[in-house]
N, C-alpha and C. Protein backbone atom coordinates (compact mmCIF):
# COMPACT_ATOMS: atom_id res chain seq x y z
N UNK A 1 7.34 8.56 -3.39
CA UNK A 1 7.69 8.04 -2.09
C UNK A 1 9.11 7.48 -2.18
N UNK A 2 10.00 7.92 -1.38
CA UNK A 2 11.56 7.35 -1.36
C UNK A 2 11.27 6.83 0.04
N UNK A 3 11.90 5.70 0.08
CA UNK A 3 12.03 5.04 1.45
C UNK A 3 13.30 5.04 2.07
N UNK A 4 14.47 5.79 1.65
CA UNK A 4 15.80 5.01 2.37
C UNK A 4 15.72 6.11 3.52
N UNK A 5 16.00 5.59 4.52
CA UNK A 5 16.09 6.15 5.89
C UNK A 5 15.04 6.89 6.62
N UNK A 6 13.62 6.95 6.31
CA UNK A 6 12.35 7.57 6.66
C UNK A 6 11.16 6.48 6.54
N UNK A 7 11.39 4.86 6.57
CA UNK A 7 9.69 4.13 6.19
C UNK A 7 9.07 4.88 7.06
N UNK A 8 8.83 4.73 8.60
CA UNK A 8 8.07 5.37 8.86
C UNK A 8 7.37 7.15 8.63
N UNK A 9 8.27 7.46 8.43
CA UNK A 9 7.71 8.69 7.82
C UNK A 9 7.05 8.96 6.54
N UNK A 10 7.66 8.52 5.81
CA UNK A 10 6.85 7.69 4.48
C UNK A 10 5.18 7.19 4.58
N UNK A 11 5.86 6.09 5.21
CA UNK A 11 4.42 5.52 5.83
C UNK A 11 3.29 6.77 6.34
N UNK A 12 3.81 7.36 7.28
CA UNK A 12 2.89 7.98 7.84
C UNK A 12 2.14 9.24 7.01
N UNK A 13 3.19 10.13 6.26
CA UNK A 13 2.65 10.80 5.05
C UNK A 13 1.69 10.07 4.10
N UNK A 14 2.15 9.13 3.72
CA UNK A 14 1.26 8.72 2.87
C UNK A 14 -0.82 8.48 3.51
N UNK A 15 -0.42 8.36 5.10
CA UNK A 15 -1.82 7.62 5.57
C UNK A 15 -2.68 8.98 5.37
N UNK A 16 -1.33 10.54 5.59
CA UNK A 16 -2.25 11.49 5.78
C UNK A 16 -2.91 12.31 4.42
N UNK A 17 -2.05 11.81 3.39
CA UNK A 17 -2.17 12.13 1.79
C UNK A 17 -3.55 11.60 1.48
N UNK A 18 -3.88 10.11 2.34
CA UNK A 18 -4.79 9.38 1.23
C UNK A 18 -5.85 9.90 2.35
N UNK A 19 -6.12 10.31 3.29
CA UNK A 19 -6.66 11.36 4.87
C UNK A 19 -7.19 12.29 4.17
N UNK A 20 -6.43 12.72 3.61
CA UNK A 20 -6.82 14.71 3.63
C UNK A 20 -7.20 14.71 1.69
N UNK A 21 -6.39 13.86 1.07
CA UNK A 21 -7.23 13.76 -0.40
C UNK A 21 -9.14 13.18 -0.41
N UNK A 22 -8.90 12.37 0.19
CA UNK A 22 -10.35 12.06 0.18
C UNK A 22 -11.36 13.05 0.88
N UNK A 23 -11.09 13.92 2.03
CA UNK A 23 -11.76 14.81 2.22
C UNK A 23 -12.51 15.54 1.56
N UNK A 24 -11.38 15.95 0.40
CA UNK A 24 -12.18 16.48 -0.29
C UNK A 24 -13.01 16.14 -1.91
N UNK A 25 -12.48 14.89 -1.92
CA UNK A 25 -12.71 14.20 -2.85
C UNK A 25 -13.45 12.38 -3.00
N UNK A 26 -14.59 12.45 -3.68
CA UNK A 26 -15.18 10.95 -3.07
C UNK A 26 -14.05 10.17 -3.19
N UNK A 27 -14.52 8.67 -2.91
CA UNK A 27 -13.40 8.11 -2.39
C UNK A 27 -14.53 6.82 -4.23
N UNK A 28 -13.58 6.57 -4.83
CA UNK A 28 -14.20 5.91 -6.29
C UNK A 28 -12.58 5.45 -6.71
N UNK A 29 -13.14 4.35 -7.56
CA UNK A 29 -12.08 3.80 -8.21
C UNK A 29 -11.63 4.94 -9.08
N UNK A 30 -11.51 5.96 -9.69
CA UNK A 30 -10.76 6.79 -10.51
C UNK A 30 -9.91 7.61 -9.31
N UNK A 31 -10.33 8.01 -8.07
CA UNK A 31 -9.76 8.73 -7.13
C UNK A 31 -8.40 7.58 -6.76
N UNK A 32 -8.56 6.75 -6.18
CA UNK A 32 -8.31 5.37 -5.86
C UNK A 32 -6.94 5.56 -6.51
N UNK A 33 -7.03 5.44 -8.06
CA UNK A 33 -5.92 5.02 -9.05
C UNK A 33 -5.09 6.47 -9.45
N UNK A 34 -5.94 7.98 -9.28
CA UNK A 34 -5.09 9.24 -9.09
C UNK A 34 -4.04 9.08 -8.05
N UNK A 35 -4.41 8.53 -6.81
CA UNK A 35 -3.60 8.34 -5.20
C UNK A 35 -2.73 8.01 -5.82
N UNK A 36 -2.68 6.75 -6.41
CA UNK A 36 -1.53 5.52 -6.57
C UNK A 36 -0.90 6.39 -7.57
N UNK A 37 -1.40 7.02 -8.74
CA UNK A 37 -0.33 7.69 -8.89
C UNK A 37 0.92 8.65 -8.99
N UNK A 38 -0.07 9.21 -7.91
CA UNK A 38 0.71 10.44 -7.00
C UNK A 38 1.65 9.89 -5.94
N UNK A 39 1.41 8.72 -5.39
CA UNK A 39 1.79 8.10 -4.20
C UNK A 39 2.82 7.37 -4.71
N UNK A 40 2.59 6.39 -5.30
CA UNK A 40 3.55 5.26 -5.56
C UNK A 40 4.13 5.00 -6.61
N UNK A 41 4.09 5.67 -8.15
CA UNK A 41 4.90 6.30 -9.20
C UNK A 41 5.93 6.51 -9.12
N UNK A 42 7.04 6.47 -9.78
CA UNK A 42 8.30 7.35 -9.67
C UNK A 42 9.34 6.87 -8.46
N UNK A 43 9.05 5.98 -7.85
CA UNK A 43 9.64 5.60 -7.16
C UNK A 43 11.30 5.08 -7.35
N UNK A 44 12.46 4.68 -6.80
CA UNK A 44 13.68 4.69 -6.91
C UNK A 44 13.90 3.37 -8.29
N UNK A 45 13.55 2.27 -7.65
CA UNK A 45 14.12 1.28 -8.00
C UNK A 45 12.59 -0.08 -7.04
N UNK A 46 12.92 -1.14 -7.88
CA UNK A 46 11.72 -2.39 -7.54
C UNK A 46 11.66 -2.74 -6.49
N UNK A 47 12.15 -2.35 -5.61
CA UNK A 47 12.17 -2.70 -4.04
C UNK A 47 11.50 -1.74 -3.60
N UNK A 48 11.90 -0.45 -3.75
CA UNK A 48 10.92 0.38 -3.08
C UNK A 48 9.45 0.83 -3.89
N UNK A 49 9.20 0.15 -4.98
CA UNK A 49 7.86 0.32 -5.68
C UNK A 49 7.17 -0.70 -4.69
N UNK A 50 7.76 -2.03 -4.67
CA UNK A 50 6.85 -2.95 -4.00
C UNK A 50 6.88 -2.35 -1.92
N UNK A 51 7.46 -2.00 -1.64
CA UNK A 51 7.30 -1.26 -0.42
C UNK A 51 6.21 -0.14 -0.28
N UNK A 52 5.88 0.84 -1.03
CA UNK A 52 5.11 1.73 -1.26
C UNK A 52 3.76 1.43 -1.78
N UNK A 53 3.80 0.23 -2.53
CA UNK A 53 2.68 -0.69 -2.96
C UNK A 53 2.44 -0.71 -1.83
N UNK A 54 2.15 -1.72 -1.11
CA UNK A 54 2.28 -2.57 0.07
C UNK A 54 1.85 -1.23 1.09
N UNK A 55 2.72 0.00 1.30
CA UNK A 55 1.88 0.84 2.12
C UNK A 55 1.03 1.55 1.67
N UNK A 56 0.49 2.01 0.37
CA UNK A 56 -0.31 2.73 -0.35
C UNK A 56 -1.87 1.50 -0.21
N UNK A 57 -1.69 0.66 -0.65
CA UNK A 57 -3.14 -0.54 -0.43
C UNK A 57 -3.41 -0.54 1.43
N UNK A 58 -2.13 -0.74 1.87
CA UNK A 58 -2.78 -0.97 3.29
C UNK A 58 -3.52 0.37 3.78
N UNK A 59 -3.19 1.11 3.31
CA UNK A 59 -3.78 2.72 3.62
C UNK A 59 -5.16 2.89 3.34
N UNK A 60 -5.09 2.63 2.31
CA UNK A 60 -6.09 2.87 1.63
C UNK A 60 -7.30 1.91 1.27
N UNK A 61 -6.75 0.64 1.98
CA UNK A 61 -8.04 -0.64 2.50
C UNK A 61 -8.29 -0.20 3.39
N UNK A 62 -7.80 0.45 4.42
CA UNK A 62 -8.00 0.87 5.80
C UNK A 62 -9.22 2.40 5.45
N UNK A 63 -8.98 2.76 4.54
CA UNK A 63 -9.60 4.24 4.57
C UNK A 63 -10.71 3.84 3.91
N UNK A 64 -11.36 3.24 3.00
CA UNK A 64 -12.04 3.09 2.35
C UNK A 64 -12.89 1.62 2.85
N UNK A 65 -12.37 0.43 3.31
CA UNK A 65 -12.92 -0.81 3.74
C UNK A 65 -13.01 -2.08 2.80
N UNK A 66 -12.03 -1.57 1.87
CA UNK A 66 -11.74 -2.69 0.60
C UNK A 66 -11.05 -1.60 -0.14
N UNK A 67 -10.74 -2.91 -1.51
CA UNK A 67 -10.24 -2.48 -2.58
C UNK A 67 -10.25 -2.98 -3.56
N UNK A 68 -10.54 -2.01 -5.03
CA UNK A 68 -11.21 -2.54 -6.05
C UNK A 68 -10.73 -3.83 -6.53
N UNK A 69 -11.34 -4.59 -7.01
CA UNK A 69 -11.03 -5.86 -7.45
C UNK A 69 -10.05 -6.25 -8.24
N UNK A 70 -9.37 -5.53 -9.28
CA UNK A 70 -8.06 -5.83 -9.85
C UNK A 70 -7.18 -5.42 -8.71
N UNK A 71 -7.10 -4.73 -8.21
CA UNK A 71 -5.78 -4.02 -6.63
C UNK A 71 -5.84 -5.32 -6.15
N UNK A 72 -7.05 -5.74 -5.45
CA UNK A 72 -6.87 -6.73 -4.21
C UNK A 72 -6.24 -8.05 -5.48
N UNK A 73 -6.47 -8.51 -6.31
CA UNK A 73 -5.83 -9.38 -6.94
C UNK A 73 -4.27 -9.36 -7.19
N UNK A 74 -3.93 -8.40 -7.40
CA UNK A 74 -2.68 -7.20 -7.55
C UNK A 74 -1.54 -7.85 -6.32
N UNK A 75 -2.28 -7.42 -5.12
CA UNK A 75 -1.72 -7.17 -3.49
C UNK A 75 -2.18 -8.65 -3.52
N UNK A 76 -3.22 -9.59 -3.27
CA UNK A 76 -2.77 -10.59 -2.72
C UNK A 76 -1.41 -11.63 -3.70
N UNK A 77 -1.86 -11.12 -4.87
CA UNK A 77 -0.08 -12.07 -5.54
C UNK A 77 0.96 -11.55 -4.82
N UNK A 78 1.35 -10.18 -4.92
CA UNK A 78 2.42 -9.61 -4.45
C UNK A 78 2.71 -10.22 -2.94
N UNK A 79 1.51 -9.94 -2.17
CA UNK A 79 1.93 -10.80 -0.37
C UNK A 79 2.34 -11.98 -0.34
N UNK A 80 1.02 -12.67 -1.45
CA UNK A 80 1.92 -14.11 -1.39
C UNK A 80 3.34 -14.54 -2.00
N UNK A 81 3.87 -13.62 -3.15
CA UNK A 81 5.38 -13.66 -3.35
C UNK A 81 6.14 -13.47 -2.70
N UNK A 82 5.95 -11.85 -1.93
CA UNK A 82 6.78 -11.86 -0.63
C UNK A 82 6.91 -12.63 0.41
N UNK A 83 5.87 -13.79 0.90
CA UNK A 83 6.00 -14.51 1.63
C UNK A 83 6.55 -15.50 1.71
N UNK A 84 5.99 -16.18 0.23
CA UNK A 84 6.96 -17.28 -0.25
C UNK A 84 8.34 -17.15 -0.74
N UNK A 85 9.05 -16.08 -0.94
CA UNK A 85 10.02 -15.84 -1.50
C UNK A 85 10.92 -15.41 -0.20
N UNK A 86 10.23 -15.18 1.11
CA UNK A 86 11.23 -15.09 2.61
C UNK A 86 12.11 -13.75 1.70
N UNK A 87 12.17 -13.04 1.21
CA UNK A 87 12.53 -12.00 0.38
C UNK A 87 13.36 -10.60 1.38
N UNK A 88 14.14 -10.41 1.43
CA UNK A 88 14.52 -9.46 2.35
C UNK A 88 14.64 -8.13 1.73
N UNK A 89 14.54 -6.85 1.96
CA UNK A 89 14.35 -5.31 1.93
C UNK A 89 15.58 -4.59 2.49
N UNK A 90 16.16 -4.52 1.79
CA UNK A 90 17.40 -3.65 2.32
C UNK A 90 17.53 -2.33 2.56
N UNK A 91 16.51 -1.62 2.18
CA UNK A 91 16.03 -0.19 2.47
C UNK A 91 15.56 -0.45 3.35
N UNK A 92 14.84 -1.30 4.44
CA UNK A 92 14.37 -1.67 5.35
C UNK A 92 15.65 -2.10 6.40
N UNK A 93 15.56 -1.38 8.02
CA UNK A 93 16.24 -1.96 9.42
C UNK A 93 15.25 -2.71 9.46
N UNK A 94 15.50 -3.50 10.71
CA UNK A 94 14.59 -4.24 11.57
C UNK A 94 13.30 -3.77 11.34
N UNK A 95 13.01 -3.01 12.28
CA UNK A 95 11.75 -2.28 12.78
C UNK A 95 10.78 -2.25 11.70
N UNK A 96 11.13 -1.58 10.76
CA UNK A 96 10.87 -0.98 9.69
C UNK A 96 10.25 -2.31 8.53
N UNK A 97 11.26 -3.35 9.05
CA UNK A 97 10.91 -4.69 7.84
C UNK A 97 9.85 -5.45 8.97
N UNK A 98 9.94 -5.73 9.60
CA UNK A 98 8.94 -6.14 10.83
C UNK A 98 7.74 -5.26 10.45
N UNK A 99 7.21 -4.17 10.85
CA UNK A 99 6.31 -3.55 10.57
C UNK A 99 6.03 -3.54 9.27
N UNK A 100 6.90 -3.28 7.78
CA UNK A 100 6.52 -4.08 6.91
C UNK A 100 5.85 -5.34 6.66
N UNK A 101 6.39 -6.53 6.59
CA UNK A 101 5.94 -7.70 7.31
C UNK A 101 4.73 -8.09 7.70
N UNK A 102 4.08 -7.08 9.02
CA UNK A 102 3.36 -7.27 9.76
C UNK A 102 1.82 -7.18 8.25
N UNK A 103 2.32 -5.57 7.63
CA UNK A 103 1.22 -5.65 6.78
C UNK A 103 1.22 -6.52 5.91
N UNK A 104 2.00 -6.77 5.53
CA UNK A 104 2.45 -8.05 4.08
C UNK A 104 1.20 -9.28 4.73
N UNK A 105 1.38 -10.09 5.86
CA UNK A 105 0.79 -10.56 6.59
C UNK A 105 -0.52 -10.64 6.50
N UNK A 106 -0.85 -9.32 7.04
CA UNK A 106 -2.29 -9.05 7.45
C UNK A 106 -3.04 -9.15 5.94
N UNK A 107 -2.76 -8.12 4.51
CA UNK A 107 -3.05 -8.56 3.27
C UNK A 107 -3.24 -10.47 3.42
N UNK A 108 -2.39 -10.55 3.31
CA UNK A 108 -2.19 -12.25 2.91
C UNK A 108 -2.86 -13.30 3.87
N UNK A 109 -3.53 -12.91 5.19
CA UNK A 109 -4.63 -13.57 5.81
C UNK A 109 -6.00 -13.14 5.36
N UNK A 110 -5.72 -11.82 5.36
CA UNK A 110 -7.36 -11.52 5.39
C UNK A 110 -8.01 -11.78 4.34
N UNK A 111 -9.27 -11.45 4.46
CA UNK A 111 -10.39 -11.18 3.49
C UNK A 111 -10.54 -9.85 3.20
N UNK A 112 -10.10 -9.43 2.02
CA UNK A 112 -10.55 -7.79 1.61
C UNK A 112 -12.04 -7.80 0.74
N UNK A 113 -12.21 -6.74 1.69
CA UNK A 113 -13.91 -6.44 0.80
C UNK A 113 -13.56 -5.95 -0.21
N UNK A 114 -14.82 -6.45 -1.30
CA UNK A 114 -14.40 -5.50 -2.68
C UNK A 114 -15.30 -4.09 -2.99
N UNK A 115 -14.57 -2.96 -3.08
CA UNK A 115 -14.78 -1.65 -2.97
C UNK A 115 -15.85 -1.63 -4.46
N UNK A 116 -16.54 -1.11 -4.63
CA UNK A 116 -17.08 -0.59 -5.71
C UNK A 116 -17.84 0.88 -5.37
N UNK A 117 -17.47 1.66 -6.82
CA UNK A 117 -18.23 2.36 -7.03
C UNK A 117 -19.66 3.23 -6.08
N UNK A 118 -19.89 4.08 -5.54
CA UNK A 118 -21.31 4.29 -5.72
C UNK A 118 -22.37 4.20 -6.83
N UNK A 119 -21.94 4.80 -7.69
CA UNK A 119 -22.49 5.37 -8.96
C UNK A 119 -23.57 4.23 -9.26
């Protein structure tokens, strides 16, 4: 995932990656941690790992209805750093850091269910 001049597109690929992978594949903590590393690996530089973080969990709390218990420990430090740290994104315009933000946020209020296993 490269973010400079496409978050939203980014963003939105990614919702349809973690969409159309699970289709065909259960949705389990080993699937879970393949995503992330197809998704959010390799990325530029530490700004845009923690950006891609940040949209890869929100995706994928959303697709699934939690997330495994080391992740959500993971993501709520990270929200609460970004929050407390007022931290700005320079690969990020407005829009783009706002809608960032918004999820940073939503992590860092809520309650995430914890995903487990079927098995």
């Amino acid at each position: 995932m490269y973010i400079d001049n496409n978050y939203f597109e980014e963003k939105q690929t990614t919702i349809d990656s973690i969409e159309h992978y699970f289709t065909r594949y259960p949705i389990d903590k080993a699937n879970i941690a393949r995503m992330y590393s197809e998704e959010v690996l390799g990325v530029a530089d530490t700004e845009q790992l923690i950006i891609a973080e940040i949209i890869f969990y929100h995706a994928m709390w959303k697709k699934a209805g939690g997330l495994p218990v080391y992740d959500i420990e993971i993501i709520k430090k990270l929200t609460n750093e970004i929050i407390k740290s007022n931290q700005s994104f320079t690969h990020l315009n407005a829009d783009e850091y706002n809608d960032f933000i918004k999820m940073v946020k939503e992590f860092s209020e809520s309650k995430i269910e914890i995903f487990e296993d079927n098995s």
